[in-house]
C-alpha atoms as a PDB file:
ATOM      1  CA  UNK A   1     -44.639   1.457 -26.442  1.00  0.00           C
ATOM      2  CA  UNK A   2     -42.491   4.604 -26.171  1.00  0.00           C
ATOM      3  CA  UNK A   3     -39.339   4.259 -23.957  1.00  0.00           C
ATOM      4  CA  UNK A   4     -38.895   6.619 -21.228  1.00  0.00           C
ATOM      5  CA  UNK A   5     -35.549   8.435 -21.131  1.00  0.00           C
ATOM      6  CA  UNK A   6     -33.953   8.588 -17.893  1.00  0.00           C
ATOM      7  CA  UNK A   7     -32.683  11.792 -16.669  1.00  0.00           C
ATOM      8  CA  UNK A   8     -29.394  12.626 -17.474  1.00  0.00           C
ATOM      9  CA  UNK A   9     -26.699  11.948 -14.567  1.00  0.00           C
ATOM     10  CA  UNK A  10     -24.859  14.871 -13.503  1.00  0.00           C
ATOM     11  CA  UNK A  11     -20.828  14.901 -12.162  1.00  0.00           C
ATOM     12  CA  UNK A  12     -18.475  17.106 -11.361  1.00  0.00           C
ATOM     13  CA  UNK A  13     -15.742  17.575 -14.023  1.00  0.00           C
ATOM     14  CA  UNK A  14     -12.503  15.934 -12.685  1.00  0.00           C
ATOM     15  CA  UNK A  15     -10.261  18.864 -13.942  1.00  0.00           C
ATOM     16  CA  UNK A  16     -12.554  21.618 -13.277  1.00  0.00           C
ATOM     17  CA  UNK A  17     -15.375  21.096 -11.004  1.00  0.00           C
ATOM     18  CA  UNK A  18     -18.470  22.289 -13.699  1.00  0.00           C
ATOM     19  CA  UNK A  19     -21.156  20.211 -14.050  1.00  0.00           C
ATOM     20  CA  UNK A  20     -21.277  17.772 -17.046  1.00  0.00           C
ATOM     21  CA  UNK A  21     -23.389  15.068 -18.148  1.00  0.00           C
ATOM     22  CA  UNK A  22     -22.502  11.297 -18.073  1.00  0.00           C
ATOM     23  CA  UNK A  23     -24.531   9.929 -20.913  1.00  0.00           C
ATOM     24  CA  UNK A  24     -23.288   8.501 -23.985  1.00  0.00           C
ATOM     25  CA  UNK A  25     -24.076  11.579 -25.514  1.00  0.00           C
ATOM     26  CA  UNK A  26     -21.043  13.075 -24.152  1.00  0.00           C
ATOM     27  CA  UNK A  27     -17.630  11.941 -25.882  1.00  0.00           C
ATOM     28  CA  UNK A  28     -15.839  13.110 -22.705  1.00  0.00           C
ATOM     29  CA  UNK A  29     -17.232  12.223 -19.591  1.00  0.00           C
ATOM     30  CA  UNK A  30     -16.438  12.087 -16.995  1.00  0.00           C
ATOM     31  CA  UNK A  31     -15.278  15.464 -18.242  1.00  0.00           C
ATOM     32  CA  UNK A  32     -17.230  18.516 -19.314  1.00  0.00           C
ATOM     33  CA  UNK A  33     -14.739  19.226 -22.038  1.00  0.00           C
ATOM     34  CA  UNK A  34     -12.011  18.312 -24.447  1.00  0.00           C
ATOM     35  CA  UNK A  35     -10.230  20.579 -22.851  1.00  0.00           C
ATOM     36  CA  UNK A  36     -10.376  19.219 -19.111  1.00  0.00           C
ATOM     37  CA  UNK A  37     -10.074  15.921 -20.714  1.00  0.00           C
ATOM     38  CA  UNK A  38      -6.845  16.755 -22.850  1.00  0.00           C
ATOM     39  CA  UNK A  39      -5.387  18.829 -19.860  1.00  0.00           C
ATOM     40  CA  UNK A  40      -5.994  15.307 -17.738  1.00  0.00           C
ATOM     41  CA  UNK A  41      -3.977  13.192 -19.903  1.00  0.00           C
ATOM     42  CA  UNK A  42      -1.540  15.882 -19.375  1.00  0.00           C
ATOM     43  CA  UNK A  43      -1.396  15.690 -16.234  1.00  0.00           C
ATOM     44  CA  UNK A  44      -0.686  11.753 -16.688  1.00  0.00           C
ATOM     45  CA  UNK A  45       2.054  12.064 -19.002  1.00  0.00           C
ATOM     46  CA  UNK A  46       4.171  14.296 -17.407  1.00  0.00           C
ATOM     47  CA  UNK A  47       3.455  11.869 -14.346  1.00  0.00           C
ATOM     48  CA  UNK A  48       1.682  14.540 -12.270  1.00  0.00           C
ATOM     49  CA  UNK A  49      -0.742  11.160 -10.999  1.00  0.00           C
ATOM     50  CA  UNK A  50       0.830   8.071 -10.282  1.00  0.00           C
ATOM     51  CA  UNK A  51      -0.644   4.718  -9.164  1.00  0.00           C
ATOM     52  CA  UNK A  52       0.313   3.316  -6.049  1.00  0.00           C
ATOM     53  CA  UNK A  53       2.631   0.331  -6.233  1.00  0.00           C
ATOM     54  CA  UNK A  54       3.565  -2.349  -3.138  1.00  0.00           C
ATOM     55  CA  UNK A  55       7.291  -2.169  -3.051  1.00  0.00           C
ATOM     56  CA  UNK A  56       9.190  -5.605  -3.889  1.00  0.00           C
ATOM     57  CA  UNK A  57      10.493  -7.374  -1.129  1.00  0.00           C
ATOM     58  CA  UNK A  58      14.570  -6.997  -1.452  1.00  0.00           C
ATOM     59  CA  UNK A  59      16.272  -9.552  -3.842  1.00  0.00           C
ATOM     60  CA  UNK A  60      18.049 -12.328  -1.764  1.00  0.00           C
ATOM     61  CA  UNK A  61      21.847 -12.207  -2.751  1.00  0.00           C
ATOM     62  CA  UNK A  62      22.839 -15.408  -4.381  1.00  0.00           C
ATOM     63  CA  UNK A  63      26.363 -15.156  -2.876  1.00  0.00           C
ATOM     64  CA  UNK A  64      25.177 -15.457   0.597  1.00  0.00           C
ATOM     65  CA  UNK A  65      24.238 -19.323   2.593  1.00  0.00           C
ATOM     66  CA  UNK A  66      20.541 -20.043   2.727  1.00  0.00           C
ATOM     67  CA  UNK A  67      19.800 -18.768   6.766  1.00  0.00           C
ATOM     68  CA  UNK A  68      18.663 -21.356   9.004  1.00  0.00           C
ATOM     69  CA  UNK A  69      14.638 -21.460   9.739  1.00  0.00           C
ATOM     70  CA  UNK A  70      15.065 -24.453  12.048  1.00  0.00           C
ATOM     71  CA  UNK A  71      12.730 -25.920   9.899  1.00  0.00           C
ATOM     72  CA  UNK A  72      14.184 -29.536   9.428  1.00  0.00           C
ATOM     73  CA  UNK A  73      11.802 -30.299   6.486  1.00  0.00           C
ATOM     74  CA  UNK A  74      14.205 -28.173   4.280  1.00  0.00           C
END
């Protein structure tokens, strides 16, 4: 039996918008390019994107007495 091929899914590039094909068949994708794709990482290196990170609560200073919780289990 012959396998049917499945239509090739289309997205917009990242970088540029144009249409491009997300098959194996393109080394790129989600891009339409090596272009878009190198001018992406670009764009990452020179920290253009960044990921969003919680911020860390602030360090307790070790000098400083343990505050009271009125927890007597401490």
């Amino acid at each position: 039996m012959s396998e049917k091929k499945e239509p090739a899914r289309l997205v917009r590039c990242p970088n540029c918008g144009k249409q491009a094909k997300f098959t194996p068949g393109n080394p790129y994708r989600p891009f339409c390019s090596e272009r878009c794709k190198i001018i992406d990482l670009g764009a990452w290196a020179e920290e253009k994107y960044a990921i969003p990170v919680a911020r860390p609560e602030p360090a307790l200073d070790p000098t400083e007495p343990p505050v009271d919780t009125g927890d007597e289990n401490d």
